[in-house]
Every structure is written in structure tokens, then in C-alpha cells.
PDB file of N, CA and C in Angstrom:
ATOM      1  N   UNK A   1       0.849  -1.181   0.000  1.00  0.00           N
ATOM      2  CA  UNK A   1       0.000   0.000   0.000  1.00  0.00           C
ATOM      3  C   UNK A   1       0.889   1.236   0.000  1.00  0.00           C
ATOM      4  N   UNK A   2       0.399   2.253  -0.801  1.00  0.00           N
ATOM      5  CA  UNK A   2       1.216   3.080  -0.820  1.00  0.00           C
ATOM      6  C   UNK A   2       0.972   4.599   0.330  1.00  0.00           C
ATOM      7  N   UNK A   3       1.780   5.374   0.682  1.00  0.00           N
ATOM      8  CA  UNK A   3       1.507   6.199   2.100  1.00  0.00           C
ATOM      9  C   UNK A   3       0.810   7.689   1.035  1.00  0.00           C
ATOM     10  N   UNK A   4       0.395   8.356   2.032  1.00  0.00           N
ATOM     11  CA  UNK A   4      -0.303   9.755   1.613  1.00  0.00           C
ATOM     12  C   UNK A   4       0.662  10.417   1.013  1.00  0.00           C
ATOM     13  N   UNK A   5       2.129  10.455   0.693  1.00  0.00           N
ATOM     14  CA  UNK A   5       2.858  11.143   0.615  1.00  0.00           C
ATOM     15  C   UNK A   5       3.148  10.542  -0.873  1.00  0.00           C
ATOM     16  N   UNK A   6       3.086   9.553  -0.920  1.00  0.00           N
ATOM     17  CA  UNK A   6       3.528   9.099  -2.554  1.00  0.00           C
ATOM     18  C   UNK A   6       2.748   9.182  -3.430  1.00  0.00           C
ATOM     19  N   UNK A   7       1.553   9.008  -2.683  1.00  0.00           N
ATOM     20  CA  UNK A   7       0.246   9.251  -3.445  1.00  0.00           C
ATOM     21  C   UNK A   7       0.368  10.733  -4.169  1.00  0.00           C
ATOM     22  N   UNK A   8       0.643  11.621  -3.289  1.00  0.00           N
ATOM     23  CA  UNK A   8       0.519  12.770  -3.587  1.00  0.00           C
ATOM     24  C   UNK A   8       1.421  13.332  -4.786  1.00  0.00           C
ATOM     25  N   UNK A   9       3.090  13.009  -4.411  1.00  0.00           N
ATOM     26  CA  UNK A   9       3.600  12.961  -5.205  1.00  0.00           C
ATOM     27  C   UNK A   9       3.717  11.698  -6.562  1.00  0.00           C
ATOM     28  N   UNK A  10       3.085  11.013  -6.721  1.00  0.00           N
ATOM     29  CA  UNK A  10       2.874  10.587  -7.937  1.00  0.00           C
ATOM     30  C   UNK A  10       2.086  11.016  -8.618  1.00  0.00           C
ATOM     31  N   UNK A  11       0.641  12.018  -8.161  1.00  0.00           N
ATOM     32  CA  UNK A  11      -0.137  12.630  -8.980  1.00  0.00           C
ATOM     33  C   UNK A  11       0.612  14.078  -9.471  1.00  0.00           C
ATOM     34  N   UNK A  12       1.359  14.492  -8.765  1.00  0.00           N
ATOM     35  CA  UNK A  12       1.655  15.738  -8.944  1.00  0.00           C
ATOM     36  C   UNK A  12       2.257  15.709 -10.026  1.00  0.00           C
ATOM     37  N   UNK A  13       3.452  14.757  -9.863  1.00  0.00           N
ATOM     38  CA  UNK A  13       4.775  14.343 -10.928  1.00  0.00           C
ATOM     39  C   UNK A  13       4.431  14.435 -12.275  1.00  0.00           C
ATOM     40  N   UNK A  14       3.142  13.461 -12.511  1.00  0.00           N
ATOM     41  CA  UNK A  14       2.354  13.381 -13.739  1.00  0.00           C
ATOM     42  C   UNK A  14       1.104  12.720 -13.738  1.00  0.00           C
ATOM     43  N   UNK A  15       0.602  12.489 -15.337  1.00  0.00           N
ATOM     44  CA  UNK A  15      -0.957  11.888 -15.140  1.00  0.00           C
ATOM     45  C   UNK A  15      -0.617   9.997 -14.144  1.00  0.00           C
ATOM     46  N   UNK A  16      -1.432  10.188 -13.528  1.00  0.00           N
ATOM     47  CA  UNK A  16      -1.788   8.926 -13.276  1.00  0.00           C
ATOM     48  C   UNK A  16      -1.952   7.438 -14.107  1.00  0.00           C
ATOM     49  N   UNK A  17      -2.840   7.826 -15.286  1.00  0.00           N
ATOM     50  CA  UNK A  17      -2.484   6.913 -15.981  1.00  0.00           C
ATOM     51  C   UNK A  17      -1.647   6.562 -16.917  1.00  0.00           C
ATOM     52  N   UNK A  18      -0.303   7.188 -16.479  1.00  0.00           N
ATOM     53  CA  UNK A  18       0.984   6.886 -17.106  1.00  0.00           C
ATOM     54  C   UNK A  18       1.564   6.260 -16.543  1.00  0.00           C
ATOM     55  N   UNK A  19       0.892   5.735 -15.207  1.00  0.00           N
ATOM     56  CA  UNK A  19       1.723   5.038 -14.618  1.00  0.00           C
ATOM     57  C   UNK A  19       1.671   3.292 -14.435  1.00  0.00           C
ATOM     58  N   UNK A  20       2.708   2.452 -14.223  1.00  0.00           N
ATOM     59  CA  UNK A  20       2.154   1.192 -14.585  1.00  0.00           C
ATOM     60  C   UNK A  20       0.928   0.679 -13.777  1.00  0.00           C
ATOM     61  N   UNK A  21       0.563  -0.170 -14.133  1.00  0.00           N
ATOM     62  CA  UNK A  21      -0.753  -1.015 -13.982  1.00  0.00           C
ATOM     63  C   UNK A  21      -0.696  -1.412 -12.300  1.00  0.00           C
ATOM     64  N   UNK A  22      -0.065  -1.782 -11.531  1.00  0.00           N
ATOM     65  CA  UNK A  22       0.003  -2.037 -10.018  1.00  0.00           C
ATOM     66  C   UNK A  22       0.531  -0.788  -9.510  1.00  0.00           C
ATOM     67  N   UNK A  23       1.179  -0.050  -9.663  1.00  0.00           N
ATOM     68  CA  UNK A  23       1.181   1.282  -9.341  1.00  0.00           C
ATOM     69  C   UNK A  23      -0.275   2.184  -9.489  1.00  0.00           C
ATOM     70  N   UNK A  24      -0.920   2.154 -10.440  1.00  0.00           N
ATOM     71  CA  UNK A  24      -2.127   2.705 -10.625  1.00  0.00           C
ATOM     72  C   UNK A  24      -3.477   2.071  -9.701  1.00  0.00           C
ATOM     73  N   UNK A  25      -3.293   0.852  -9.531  1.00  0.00           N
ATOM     74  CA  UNK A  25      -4.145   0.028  -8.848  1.00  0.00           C
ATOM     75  C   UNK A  25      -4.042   0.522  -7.289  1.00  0.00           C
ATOM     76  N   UNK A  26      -2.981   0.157  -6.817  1.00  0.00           N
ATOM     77  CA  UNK A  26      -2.979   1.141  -5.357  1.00  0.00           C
ATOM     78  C   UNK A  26      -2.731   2.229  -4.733  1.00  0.00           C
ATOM     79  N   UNK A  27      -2.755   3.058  -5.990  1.00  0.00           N
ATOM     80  CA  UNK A  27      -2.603   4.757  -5.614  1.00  0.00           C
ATOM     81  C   UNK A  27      -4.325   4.840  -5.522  1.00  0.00           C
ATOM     82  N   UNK A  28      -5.281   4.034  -6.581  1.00  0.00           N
ATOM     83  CA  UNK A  28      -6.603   4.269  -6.683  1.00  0.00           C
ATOM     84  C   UNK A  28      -6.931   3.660  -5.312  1.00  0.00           C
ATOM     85  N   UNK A  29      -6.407   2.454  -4.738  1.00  0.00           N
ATOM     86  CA  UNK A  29      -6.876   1.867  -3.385  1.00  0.00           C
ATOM     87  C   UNK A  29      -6.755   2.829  -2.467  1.00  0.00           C
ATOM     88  N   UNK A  30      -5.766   3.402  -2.518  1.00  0.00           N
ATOM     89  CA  UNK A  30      -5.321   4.137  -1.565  1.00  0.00           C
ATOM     90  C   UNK A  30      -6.042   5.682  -1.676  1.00  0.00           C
ATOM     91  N   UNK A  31      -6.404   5.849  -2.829  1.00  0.00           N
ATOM     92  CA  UNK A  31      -7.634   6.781  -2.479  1.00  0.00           C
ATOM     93  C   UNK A  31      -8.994   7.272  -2.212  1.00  0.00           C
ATOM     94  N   UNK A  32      -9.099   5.322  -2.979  1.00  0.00           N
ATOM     95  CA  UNK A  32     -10.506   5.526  -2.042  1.00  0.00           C
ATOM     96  C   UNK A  32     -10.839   4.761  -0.462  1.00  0.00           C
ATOM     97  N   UNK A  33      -9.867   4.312   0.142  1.00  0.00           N
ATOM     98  CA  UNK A  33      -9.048   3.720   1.493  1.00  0.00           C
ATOM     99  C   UNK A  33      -9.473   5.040   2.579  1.00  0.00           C
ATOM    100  N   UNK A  34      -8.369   6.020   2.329  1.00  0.00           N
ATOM    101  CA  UNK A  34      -7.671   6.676   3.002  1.00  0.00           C
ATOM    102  C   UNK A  34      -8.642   7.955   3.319  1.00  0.00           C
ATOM    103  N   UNK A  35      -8.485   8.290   4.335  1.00  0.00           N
ATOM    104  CA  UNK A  35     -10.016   9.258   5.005  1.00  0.00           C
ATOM    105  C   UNK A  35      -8.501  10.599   5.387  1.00  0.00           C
ATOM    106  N   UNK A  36      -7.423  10.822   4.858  1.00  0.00           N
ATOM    107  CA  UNK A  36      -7.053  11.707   5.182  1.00  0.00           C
ATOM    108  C   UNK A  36      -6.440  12.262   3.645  1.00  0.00           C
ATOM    109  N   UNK A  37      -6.376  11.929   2.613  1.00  0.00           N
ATOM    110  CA  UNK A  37      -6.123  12.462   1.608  1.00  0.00           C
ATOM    111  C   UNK A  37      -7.010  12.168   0.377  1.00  0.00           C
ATOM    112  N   UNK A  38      -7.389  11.402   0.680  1.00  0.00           N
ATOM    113  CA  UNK A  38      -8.734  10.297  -0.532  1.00  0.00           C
ATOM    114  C   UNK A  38      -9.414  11.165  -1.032  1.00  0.00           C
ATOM    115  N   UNK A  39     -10.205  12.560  -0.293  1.00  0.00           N
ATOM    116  CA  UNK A  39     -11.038  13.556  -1.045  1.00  0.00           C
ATOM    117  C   UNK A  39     -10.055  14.659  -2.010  1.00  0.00           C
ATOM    118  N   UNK A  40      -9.017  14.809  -1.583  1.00  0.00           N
ATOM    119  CA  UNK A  40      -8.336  15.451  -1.994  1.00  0.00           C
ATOM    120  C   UNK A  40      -7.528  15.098  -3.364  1.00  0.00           C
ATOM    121  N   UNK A  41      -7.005  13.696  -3.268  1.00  0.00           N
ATOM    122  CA  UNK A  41      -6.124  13.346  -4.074  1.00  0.00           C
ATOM    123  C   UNK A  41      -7.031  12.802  -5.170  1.00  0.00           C
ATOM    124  N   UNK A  42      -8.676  12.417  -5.032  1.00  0.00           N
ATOM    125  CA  UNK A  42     -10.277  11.988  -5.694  1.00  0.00           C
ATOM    126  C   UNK A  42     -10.160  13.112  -6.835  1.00  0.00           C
ATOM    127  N   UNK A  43      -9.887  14.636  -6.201  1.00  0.00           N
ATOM    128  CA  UNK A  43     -10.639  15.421  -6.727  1.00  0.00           C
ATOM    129  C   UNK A  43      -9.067  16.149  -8.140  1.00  0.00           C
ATOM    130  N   UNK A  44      -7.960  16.205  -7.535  1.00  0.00           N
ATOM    131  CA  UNK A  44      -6.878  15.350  -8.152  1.00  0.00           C
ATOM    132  C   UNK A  44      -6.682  15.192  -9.762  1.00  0.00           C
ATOM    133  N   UNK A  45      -7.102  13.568  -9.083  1.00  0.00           N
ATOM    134  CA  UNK A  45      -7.478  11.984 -10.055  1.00  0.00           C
ATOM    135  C   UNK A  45      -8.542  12.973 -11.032  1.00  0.00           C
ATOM    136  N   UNK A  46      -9.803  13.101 -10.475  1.00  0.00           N
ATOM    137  CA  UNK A  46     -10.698  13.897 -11.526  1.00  0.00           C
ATOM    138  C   UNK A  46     -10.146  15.283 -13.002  1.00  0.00           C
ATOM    139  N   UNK A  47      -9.543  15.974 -11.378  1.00  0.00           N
ATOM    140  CA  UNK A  47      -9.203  16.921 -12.933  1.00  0.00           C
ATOM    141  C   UNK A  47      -8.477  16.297 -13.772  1.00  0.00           C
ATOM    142  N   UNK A  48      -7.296  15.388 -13.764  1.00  0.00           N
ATOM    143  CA  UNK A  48      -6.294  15.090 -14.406  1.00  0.00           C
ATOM    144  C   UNK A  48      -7.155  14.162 -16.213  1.00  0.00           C
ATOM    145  N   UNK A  49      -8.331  14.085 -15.083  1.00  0.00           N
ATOM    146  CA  UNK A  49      -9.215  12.710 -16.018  1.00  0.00           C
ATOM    147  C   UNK A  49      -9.872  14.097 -17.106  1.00  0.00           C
ATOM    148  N   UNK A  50     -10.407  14.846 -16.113  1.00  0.00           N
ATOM    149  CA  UNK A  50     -11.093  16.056 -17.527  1.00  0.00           C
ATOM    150  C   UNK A  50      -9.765  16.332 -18.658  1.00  0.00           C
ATOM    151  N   UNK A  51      -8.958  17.287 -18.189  1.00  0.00           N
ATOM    152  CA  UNK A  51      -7.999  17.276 -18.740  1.00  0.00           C
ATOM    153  C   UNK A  51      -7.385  16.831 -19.891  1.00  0.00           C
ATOM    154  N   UNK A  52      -7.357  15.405 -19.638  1.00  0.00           N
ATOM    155  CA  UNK A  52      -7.169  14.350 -20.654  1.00  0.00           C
ATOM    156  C   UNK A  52      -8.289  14.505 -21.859  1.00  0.00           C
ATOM    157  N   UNK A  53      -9.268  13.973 -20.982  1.00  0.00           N
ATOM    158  CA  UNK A  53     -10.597  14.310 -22.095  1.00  0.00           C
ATOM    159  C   UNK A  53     -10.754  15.251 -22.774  1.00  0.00           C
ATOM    160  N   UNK A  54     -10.368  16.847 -22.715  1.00  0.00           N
ATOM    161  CA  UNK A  54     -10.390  17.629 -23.288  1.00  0.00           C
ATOM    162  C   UNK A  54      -9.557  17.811 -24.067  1.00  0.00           C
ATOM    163  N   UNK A  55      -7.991  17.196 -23.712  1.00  0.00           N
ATOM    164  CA  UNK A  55      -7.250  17.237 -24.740  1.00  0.00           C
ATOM    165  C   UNK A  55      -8.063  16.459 -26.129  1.00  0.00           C
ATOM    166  N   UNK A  56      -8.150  15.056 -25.527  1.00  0.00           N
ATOM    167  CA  UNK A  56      -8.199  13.960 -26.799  1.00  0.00           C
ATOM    168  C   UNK A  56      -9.713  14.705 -27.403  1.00  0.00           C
ATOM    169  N   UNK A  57     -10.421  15.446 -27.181  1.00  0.00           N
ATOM    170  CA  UNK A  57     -11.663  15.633 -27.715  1.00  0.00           C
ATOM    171  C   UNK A  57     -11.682  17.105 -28.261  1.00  0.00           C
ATOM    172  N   UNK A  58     -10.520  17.948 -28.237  1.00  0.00           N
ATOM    173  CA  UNK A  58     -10.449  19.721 -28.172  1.00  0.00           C
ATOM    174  C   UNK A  58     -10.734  20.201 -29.822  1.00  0.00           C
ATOM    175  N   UNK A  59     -10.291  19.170 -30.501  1.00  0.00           N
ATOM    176  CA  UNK A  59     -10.587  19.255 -31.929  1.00  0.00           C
ATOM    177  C   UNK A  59     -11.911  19.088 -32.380  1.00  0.00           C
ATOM    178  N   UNK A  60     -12.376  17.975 -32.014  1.00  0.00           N
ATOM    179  CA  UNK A  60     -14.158  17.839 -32.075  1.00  0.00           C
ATOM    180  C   UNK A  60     -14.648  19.216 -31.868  1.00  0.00           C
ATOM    181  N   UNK A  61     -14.245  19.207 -30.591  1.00  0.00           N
ATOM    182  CA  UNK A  61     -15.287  20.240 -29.238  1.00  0.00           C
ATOM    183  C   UNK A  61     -15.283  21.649 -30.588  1.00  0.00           C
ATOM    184  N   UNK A  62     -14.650  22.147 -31.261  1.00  0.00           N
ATOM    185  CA  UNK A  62     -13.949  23.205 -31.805  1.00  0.00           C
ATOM    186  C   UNK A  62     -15.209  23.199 -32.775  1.00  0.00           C
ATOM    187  N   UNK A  63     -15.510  21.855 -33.580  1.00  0.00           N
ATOM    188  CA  UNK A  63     -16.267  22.036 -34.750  1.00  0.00           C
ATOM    189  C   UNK A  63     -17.866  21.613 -34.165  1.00  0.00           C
ATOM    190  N   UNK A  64     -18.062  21.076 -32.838  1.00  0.00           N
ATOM    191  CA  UNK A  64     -19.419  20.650 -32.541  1.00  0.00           C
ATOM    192  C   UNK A  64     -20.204  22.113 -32.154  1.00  0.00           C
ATOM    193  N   UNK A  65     -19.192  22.848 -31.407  1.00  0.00           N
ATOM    194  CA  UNK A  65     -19.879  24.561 -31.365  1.00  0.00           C
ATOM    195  C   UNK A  65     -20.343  25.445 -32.463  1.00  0.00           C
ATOM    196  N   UNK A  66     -21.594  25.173 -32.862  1.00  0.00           N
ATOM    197  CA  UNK A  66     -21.643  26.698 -34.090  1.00  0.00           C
ATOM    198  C   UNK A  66     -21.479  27.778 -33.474  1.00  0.00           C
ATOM    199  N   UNK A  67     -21.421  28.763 -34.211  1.00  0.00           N
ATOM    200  CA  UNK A  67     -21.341  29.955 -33.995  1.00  0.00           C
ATOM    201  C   UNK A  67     -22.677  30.607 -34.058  1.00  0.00           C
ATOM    202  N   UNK A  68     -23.208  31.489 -32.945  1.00  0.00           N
ATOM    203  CA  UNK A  68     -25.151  31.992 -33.177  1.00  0.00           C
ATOM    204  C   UNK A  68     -24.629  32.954 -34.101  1.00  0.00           C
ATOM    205  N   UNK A  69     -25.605  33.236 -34.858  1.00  0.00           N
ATOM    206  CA  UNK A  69     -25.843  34.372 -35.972  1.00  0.00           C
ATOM    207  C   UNK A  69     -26.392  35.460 -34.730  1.00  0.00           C
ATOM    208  N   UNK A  70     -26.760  36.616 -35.253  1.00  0.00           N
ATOM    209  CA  UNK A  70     -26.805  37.868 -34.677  1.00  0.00           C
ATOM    210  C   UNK A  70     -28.814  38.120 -33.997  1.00  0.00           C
ATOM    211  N   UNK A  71     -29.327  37.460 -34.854  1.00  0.00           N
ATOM    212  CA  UNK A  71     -30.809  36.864 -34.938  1.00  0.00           C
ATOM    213  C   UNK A  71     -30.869  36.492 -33.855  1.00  0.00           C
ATOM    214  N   UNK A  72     -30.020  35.267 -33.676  1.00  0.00           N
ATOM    215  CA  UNK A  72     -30.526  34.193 -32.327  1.00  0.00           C
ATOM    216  C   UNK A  72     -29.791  34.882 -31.281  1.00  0.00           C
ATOM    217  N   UNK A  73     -28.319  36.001 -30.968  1.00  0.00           N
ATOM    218  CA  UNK A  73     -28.028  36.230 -29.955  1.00  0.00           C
ATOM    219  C   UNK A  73     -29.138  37.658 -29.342  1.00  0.00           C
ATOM    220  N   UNK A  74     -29.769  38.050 -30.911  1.00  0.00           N
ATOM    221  CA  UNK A  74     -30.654  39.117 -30.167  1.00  0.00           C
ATOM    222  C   UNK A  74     -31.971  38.703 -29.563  1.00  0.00           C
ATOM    223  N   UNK A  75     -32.764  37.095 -29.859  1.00  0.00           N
ATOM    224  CA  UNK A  75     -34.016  36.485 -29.456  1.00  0.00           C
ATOM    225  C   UNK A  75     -33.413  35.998 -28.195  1.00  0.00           C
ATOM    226  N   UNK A  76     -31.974  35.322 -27.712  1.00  0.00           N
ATOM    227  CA  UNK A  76     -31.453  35.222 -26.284  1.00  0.00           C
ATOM    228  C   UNK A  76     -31.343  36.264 -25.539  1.00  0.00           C
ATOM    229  N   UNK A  77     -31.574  37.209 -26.158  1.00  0.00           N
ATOM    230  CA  UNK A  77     -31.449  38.833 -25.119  1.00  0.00           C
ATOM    231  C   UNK A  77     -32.428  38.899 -24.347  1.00  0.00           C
ATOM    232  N   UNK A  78     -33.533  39.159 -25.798  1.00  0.00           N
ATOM    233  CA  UNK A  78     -35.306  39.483 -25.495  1.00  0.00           C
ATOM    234  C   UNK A  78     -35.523  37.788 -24.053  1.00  0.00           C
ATOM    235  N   UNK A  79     -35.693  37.020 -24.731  1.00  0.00           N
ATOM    236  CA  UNK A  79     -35.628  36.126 -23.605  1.00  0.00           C
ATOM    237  C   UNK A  79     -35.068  36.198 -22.161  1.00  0.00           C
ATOM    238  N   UNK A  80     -33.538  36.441 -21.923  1.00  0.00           N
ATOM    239  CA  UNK A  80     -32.943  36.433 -20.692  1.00  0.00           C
ATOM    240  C   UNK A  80     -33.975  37.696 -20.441  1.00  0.00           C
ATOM    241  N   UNK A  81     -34.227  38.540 -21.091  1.00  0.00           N
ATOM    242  CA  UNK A  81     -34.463  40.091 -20.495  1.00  0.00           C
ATOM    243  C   UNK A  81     -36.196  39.934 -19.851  1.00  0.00           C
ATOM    244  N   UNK A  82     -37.074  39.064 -20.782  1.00  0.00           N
ATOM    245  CA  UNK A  82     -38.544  38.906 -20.214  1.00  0.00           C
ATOM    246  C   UNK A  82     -38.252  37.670 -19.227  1.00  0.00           C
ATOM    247  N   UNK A  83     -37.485  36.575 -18.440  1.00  0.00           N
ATOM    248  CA  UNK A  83     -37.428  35.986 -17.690  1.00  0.00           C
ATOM    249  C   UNK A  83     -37.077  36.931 -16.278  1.00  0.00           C
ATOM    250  N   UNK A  84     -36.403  37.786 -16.780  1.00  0.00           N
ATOM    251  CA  UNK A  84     -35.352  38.990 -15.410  1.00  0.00           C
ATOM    252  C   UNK A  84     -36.540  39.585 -15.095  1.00  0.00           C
ATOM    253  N   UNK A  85     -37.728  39.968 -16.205  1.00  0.00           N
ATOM    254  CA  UNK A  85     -38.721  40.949 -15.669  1.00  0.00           C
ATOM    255  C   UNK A  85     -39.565  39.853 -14.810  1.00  0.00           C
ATOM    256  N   UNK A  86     -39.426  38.605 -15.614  1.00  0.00           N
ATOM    257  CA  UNK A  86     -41.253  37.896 -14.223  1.00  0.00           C
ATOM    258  C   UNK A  86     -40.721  37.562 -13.373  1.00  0.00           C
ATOM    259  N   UNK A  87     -39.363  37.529 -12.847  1.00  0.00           N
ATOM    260  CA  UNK A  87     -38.905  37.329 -11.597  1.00  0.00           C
ATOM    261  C   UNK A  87     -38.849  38.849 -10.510  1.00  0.00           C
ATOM    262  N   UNK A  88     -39.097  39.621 -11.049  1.00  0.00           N
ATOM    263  CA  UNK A  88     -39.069  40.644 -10.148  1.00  0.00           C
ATOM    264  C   UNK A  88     -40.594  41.350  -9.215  1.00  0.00           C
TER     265      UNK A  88
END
């Protein structure tokens, strides 16, 4: 099992899943184990995981966004603007 301290520094060092296969297995034990770094080193593990994802997907992401024409950002105006009024 590995201690709070390696844990830490093995995420820091680099991604996690660069690391070998039993190394990866009990840094993950050890974070979801451990009640003194586990939320911390969880949340970590997570960004490192977005991250990734955004890399491998940043090209997609680029062409799945249209761009609004001037039409639809002025009918999102009128909208946000009559929702702001029935809340008041």
C-alpha cells in the first residue's frame, strides 16, 4: 500500500495513468481507502481525467460549437431580459 505522501507525489509528478498497472491500482486503493487524503487526491485523479478528455476531444469540441448568428443572440437577449422581468 502506498503512504499519503507518494500518493501525492505521484499525482503531482504526472498523469496517473501513465503510470504502470500495479502502481495505478494502489494509488486508486489508496484513495478511495484513506479518510485523510482520498477527497483530496479523488478530486486530483478527476481533474487530471477532464484534462485528458479535453485534450483527446479539443478538436471535435472546436467544430461541434456553431457559432449563433446575430438573430438568435438578439431572441437570447429578449428572452434572458422577459425571464429577469417575471422574476421581479
Amino acid at each position: 500500500m502506498l503512504t499519503c505522501k507518494q500518493v501525492s507525489n505521484a499525482l503531482s509528478e504526472s498523469d496517473y495513468e501513465k503510470l504502470s498497472p500495479w502502481k495505478k491500482f494502489f494509488l486508486k486503493l489508496h484513495v478511495k481507502l484513506c479518510i485523510f487524503c482520498g477527497k483530496y487526491n479523488r478530486q486530483v485523479m478527476e481533474s487530471q481525467d477532464m484534462c485528458r478528455c479535453y485534450k483527446q476531444h479539443e478538436d471535435s469540441l472546436q467544430t461541434v460549437r456553431p457559432k449563433l448568428g446575430e438573430s438568435k443572440k438578439e431572441e437570447l437577449r429578449r428572452l434572458l431580459a422577459k425571464e429577469a422581468e417575471g422574476k421581479h
